[in-house]
Protein backbone atom coordinates (compact mmCIF):
# COMPACT_ATOMS: atom_id res chain seq x y z
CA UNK A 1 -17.05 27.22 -34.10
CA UNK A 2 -15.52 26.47 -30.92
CA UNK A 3 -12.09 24.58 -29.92
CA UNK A 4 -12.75 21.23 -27.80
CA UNK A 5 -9.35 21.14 -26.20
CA UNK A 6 -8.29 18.06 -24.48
CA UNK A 7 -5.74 17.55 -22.07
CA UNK A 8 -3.81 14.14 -21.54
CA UNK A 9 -5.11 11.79 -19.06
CA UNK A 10 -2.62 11.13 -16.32
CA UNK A 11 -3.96 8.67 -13.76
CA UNK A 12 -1.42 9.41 -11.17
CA UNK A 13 -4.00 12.46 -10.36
CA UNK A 14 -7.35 9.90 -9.64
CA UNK A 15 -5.37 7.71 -7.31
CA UNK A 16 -6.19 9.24 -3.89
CA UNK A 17 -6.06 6.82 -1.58
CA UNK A 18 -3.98 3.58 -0.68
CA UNK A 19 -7.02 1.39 -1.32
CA UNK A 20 -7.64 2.69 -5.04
CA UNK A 21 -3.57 2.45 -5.58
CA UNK A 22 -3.92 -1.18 -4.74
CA UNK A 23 -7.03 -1.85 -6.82
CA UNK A 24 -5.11 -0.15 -9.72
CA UNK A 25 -1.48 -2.18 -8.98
CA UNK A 26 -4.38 -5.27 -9.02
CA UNK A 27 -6.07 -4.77 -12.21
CA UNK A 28 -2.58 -3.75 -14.15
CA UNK A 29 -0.85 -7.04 -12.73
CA UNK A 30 -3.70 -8.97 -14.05
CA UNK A 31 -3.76 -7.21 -17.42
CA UNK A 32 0.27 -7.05 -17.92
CA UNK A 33 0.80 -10.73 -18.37
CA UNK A 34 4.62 -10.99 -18.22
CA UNK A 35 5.25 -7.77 -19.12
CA UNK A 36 7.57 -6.34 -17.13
CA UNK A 37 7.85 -2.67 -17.84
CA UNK A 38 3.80 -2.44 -18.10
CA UNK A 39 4.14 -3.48 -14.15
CA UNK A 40 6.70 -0.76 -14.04
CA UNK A 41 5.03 1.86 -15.35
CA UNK A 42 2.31 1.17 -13.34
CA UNK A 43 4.13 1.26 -10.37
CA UNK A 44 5.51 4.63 -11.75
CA UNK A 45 1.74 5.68 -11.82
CA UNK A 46 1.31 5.14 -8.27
CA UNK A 47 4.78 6.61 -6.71
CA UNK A 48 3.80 9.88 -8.76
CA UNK A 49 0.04 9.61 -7.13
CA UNK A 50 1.77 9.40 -3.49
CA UNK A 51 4.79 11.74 -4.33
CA UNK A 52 7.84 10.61 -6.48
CA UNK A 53 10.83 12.77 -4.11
CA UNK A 54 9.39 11.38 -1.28
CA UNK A 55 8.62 7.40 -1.93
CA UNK A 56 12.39 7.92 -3.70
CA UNK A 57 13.71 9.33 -0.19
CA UNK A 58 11.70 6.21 1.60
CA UNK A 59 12.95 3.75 -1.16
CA UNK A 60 16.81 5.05 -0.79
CA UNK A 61 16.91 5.70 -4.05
CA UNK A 62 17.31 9.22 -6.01
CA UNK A 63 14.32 10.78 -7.68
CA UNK A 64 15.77 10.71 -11.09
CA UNK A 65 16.61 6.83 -11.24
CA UNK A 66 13.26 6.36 -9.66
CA UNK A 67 11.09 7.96 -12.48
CA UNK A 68 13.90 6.05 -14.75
CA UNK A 69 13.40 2.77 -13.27
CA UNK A 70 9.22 2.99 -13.45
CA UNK A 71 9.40 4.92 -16.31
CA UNK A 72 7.73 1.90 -18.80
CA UNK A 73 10.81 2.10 -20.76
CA UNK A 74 12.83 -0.14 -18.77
CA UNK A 75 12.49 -3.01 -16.35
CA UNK A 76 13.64 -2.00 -13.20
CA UNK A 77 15.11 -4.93 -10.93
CA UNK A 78 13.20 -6.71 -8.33
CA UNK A 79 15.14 -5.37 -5.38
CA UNK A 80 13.70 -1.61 -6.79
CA UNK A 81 10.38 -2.86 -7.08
CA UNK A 82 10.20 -4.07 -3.62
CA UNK A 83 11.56 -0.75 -2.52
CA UNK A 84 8.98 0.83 -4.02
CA UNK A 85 6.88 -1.57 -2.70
CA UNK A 86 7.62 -1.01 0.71
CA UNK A 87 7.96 2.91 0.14
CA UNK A 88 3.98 2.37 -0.61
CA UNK A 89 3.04 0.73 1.80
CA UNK A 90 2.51 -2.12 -0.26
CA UNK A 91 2.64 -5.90 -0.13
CA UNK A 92 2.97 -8.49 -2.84
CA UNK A 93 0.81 -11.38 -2.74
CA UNK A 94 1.46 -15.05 -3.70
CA UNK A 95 -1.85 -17.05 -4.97
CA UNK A 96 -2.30 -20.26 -7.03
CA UNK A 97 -3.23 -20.08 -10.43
CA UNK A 98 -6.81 -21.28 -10.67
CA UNK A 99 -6.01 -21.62 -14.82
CA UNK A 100 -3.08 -24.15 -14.59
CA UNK A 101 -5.06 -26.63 -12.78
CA UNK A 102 -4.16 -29.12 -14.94
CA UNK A 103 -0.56 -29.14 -12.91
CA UNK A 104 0.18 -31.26 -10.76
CA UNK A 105 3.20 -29.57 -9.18
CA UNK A 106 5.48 -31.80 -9.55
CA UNK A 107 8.97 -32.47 -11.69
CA UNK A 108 8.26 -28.38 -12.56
CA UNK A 109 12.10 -26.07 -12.77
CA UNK A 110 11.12 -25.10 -9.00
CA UNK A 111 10.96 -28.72 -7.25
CA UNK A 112 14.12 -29.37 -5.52
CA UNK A 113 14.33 -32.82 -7.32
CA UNK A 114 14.90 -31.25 -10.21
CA UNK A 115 17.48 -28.29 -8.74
CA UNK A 116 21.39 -29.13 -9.60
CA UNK A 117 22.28 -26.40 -7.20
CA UNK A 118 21.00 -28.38 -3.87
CA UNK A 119 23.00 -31.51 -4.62
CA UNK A 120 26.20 -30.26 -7.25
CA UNK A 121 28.78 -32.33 -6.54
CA UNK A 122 32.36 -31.33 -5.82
CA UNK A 123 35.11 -33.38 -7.02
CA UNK A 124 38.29 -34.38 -5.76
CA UNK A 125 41.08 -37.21 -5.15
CA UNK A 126 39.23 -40.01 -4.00
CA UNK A 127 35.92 -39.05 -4.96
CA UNK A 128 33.26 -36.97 -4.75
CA UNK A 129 31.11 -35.23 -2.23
CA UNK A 130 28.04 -33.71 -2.51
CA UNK A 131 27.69 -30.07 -0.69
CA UNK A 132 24.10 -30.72 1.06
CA UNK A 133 26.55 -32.37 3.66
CA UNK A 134 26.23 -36.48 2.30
CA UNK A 135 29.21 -38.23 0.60
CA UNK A 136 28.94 -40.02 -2.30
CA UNK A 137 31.96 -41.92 -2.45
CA UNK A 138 33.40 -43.15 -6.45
CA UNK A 139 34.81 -46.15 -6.20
């Protein structure tokens, strides 16, 4: 009887070319949900395809943090990711959410009506003043 002997199945060797890197980035981004170190490790999967040392040189970042950061393991911050991004030649893309139709947009955390930050006030003797530049005087 003979030995079937498998090997593990790394996909950083069937990603040859930018366009099947992107497809791959696509279809893990849909499937991760908010799952941040899926999206890593994906992107992990791709800097190994094109060369870890060198999207690491590109990305200013060392080799070793690199394969840290998109290990899976971890979440790496955004400002790595669009390193890496840009290392890969790469481009995020904003689109609306054809699910959450039933928004309308509006009074959501991102509207500025909503943001404290635009319009905190500061306060002093003889009132207060809001930073966006108006006054707001307290009688």
């Amino acid at each position: 009887m003979t030995r079937t002997r498998t090997t593990r199945y790394d996909v950083a060797e069937h990603l040859r070319t930018p366009k099947e890197m992107a497809a791959y980035l696509e279809a893990c981004l849909e499937e991760a949900g908010d799952d941040a170190a899926f999206i890593a490790k994906a992107l992990g999967d791709v800097a190994r395809a094109k060369g870890m040392a060198g999207v690491a040189r590109w990305a200013g970042l060392s080799r070793e943090s690199l394969y840290k950061a998109l290990s899976g393991r971890r979440s790496p911050s955004f400002d790595t990711v669009l390193r890496v991004m840009a290392a890969l030649q790469l481009r995020l893309r904003v689109q609306s959410d054809a699910r959450s139709s039933g928004r309308s947009g509006r009074g959501d955390a991102c509207s500025p009506r909503n943001s404290r930050s635009r319009k905190s006030r500061v306060s002093g003797r003889g009132g207060s003043r809001q930073l966006d530049g108006r006054s707001d005087a307290v009688p």
